[in-house]
C-alpha atoms as a PDB file:
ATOM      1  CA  UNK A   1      -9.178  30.590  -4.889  1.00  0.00           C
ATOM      2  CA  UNK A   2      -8.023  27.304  -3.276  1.00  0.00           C
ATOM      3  CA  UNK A   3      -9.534  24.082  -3.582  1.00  0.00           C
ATOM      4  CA  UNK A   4     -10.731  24.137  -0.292  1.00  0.00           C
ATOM      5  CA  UNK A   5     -11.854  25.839   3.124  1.00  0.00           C
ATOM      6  CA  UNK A   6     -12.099  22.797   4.553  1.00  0.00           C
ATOM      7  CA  UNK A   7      -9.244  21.923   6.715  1.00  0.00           C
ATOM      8  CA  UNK A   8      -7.928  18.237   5.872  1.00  0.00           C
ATOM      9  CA  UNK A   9      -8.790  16.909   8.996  1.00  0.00           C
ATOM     10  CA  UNK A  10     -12.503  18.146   7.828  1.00  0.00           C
ATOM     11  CA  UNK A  11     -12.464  16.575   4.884  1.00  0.00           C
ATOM     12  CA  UNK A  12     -11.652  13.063   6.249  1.00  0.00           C
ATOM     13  CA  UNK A  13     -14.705  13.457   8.009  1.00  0.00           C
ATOM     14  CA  UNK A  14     -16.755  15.359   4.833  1.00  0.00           C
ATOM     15  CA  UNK A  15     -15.764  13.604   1.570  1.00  0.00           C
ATOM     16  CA  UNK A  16     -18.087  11.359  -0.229  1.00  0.00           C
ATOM     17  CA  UNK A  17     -16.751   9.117  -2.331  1.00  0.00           C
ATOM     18  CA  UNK A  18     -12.954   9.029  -1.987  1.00  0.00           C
ATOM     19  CA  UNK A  19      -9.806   9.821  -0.011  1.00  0.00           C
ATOM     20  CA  UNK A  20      -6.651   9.168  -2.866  1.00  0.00           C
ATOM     21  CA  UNK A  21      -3.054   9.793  -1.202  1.00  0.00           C
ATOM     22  CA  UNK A  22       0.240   9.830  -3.275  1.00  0.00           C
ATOM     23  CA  UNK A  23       3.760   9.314  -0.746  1.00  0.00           C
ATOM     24  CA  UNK A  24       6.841  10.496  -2.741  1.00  0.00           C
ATOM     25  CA  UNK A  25       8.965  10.589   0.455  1.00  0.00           C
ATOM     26  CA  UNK A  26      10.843   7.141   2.021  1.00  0.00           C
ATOM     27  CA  UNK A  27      11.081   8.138   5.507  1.00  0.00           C
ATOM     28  CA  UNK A  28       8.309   9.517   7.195  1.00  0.00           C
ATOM     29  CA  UNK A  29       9.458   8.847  10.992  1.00  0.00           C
ATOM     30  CA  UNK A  30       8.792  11.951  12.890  1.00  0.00           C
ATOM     31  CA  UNK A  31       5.317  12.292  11.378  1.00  0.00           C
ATOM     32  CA  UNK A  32       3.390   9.902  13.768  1.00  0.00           C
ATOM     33  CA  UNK A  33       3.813   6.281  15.081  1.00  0.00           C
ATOM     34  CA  UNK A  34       7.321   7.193  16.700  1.00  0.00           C
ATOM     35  CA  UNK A  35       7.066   4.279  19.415  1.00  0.00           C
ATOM     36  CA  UNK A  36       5.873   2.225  17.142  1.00  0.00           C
ATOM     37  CA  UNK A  37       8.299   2.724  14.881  1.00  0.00           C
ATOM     38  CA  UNK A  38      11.211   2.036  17.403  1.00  0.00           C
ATOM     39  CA  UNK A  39       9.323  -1.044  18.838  1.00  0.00           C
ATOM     40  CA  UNK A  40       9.567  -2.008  15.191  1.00  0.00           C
ATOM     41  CA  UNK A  41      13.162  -0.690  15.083  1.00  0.00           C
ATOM     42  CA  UNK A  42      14.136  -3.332  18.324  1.00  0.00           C
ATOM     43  CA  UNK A  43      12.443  -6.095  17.054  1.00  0.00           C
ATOM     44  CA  UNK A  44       9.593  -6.179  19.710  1.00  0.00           C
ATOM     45  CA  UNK A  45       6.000  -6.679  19.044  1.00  0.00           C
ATOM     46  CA  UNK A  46       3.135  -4.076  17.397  1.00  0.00           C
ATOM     47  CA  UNK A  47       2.437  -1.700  19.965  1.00  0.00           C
ATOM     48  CA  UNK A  48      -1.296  -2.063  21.201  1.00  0.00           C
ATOM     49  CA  UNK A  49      -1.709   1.719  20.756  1.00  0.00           C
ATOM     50  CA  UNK A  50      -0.444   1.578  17.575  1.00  0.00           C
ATOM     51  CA  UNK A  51      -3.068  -1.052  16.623  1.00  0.00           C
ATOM     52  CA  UNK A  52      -5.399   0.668  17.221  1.00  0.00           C
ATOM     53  CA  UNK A  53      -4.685   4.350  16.539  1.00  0.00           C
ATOM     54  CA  UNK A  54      -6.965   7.063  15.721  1.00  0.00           C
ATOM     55  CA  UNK A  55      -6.536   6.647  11.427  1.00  0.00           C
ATOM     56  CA  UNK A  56      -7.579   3.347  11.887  1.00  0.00           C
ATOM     57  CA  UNK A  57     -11.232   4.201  13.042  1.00  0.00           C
ATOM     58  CA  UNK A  58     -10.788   6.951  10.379  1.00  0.00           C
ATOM     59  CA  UNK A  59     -10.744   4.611   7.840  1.00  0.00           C
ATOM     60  CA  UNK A  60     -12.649   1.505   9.050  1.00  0.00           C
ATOM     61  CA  UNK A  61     -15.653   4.677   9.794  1.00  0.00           C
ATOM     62  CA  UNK A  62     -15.413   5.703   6.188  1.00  0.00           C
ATOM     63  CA  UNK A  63     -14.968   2.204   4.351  1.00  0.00           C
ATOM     64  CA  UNK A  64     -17.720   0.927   6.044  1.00  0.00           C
ATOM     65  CA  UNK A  65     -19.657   3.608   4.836  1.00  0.00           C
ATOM     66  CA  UNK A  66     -18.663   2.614   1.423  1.00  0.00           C
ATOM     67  CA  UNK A  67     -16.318   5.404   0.616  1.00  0.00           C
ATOM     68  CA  UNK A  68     -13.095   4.572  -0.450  1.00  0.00           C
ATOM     69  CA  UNK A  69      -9.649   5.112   0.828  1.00  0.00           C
ATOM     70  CA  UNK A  70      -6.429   4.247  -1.416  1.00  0.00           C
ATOM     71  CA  UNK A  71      -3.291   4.941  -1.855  1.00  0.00           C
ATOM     72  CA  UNK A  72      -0.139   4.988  -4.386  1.00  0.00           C
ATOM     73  CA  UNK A  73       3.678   4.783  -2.733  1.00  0.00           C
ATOM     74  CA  UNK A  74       6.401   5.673  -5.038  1.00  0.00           C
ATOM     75  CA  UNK A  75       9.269   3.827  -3.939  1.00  0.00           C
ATOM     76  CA  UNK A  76      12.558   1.794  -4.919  1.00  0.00           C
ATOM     77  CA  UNK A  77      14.486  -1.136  -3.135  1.00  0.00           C
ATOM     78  CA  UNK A  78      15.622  -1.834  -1.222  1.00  0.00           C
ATOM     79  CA  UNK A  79      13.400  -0.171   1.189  1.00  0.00           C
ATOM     80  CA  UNK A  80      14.645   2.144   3.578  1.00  0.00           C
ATOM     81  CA  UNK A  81      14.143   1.309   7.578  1.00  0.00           C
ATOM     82  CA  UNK A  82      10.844   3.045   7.825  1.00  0.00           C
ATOM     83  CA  UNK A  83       9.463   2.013   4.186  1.00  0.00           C
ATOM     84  CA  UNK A  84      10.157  -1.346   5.980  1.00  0.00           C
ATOM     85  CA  UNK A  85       7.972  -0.257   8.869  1.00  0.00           C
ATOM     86  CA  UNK A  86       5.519   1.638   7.055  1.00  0.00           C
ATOM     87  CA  UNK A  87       4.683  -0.891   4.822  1.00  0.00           C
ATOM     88  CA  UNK A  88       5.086  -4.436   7.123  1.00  0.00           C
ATOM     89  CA  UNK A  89       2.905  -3.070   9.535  1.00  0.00           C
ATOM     90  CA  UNK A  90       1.554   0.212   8.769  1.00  0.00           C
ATOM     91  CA  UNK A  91      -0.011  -0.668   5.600  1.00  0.00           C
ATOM     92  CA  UNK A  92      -1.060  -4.472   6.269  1.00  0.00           C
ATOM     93  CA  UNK A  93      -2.938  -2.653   9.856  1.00  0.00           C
ATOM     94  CA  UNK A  94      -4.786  -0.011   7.370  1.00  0.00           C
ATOM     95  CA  UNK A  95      -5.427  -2.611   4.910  1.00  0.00           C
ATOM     96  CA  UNK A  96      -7.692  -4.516   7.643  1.00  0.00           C
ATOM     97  CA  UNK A  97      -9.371  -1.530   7.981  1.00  0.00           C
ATOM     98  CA  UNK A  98     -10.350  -1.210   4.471  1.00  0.00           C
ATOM     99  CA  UNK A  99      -7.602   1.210   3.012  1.00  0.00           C
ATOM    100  CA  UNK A 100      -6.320   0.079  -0.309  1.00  0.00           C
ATOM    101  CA  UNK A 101      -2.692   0.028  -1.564  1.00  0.00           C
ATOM    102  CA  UNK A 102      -0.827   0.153  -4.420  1.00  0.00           C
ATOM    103  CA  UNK A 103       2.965   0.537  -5.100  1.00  0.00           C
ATOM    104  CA  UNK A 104       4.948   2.002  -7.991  1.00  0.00           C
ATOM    105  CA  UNK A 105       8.308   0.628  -7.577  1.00  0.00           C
ATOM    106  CA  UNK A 106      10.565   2.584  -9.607  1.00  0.00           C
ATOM    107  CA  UNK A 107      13.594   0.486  -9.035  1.00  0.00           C
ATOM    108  CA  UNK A 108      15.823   0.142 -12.064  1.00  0.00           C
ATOM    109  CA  UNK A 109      13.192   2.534 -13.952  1.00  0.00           C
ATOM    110  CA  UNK A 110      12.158   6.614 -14.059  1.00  0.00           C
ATOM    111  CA  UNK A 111       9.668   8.252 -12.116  1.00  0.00           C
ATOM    112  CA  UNK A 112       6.774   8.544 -14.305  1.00  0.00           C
ATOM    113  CA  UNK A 113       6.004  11.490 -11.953  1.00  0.00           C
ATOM    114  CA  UNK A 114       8.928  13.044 -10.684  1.00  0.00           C
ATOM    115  CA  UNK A 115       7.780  16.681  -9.340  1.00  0.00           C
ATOM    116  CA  UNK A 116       4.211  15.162  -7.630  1.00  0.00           C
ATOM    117  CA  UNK A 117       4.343  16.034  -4.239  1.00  0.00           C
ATOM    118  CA  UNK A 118       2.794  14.125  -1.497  1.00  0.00           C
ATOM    119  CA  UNK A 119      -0.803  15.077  -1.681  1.00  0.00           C
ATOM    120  CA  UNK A 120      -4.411  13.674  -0.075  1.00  0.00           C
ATOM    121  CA  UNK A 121      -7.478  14.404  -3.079  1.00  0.00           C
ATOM    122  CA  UNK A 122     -11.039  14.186  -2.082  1.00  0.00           C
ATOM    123  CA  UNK A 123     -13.732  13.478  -4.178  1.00  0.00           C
ATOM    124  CA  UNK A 124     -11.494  14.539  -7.219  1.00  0.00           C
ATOM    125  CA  UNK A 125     -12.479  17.744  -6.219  1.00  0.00           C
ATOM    126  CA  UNK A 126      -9.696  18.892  -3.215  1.00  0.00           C
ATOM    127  CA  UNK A 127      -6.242  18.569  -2.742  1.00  0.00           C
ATOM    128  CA  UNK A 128      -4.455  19.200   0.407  1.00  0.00           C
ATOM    129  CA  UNK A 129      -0.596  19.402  -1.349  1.00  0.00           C
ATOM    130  CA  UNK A 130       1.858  17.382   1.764  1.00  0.00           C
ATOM    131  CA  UNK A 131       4.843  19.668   3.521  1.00  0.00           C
ATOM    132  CA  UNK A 132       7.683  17.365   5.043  1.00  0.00           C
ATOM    133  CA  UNK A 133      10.841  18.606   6.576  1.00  0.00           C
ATOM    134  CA  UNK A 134      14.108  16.515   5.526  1.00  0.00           C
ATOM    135  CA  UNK A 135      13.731  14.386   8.137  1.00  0.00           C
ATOM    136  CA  UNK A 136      10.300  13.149   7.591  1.00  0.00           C
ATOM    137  CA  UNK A 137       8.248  15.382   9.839  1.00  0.00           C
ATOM    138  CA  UNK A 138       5.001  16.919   8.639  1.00  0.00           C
ATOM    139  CA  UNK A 139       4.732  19.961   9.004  1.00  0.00           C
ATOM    140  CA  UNK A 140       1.119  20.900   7.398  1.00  0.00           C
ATOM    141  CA  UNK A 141      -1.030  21.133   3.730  1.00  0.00           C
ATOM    142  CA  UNK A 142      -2.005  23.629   2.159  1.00  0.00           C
ATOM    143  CA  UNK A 143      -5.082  23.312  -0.340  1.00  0.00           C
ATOM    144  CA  UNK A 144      -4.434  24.286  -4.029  1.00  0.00           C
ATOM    145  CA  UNK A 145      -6.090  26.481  -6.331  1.00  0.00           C
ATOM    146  CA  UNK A 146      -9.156  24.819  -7.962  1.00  0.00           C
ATOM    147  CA  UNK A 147      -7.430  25.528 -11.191  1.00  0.00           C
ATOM    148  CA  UNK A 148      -4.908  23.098 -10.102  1.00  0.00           C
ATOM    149  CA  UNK A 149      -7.072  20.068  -9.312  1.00  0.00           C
ATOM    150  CA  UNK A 150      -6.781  18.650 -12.848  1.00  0.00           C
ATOM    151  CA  UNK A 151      -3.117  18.420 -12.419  1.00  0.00           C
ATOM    152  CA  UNK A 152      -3.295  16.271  -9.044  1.00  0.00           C
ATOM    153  CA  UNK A 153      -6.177  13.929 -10.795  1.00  0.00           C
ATOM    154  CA  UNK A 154      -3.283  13.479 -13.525  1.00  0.00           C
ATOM    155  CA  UNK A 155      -0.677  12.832 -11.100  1.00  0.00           C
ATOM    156  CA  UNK A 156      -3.333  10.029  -9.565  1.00  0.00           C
ATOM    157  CA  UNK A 157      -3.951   8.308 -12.860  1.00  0.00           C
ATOM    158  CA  UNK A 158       0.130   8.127 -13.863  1.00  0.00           C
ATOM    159  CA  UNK A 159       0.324   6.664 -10.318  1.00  0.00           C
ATOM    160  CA  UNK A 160      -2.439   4.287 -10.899  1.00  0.00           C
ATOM    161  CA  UNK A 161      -1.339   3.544 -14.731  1.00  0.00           C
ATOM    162  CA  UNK A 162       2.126   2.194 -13.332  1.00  0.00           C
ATOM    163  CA  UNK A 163       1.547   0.611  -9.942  1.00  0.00           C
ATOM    164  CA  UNK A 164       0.362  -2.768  -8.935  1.00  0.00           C
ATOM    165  CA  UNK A 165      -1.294  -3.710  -5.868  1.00  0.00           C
ATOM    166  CA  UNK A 166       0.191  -3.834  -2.652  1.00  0.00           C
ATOM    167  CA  UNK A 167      -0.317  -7.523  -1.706  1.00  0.00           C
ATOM    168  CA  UNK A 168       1.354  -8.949  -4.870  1.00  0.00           C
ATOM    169  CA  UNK A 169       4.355  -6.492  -4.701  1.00  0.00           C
ATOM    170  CA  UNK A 170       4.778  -7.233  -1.196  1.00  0.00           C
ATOM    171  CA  UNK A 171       4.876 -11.166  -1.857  1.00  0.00           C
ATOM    172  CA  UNK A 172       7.458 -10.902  -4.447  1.00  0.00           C
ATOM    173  CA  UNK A 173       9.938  -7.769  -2.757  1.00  0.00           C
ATOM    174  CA  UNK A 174       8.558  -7.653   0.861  1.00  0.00           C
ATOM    175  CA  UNK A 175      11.119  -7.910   3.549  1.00  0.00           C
END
């Protein structure tokens, strides 16, 4: 039995309390924002589209409901062209909206989690587990057995245990 038979675009509509995402990966480029990404790429402004994309009302629609939407990156410097991107403008956009980051740089250290994939949880209760290709393009989820939820809330609280918040890491190592 999987977690789920919602589909994860459902359950950004249906949770109730949160939406917790883990990123493993340091490029995610083909998975969404591609012009904006370039435009970032060739120096020029924020895109207004990108502004103001769909996941933007996503989340400023469910944190002003008072559910919460946050986030762990694992990541190491220095940051890769997209982490760049993701996180100058990406994450500083969401974070107006009311999404909540936190970073576990592993530079110079181990991966206190080093087999987590990229997953979304809901309401501790569903996980939709992340597919990328090599090259950063998603290519679906796929919702785990409920038998397996425990070992996605442990993979949130190692994440949570060793990361800091976004802000402060990005005024010390931010580029």
């Amino acid at each position: 039995m999987t977690s789920s038979s919602r589909t994860l675009a459902e359950w950004f509509e249906a949770f109730k309390v949160d939406a917790f995402r883990l990123e493993t990966l340091d490029d995610y480029s083909q998975s969404g924002g591609i012009d904006a990404y370039h435009a970032f790429l060739a120096g020029e402004v924020q895109p207004e589209s990108y502004k103001s994309a769909p996941w933007v009302d996503t989340v400023r629609t469910a944190t002003g409901a008072g559910k919460r939407m946050y986030r762990v990156h694992i990541l190491s410097r220095p940051l890769t062209p997209y982490l760049r991107f993701e996180l100058g403008w990406g994450y500083r956009r969401n974070a107006m909206a009311g999404e909540e980051f936190f970073i576990l740089d592993i530079t110079g250290r181990e991966n206190p989690i080093p087999d987590a994939p990229d997953f979304w949880l809901f309401d501790g209760q569903a996980v939709g587990a992340m597919s990328y290709d090599g090259e950063g393009k998603y290519l679906g989820a796929e919702f785990v057995d409920a038998d397996r939820v425990s070992e996605f809330l442990a993979y949130r609280d190692i994440a949570l245990a060793h990361a800091e918040p976004f802000a402060g890491w990005w005024a010390k190592h931010g580029e």
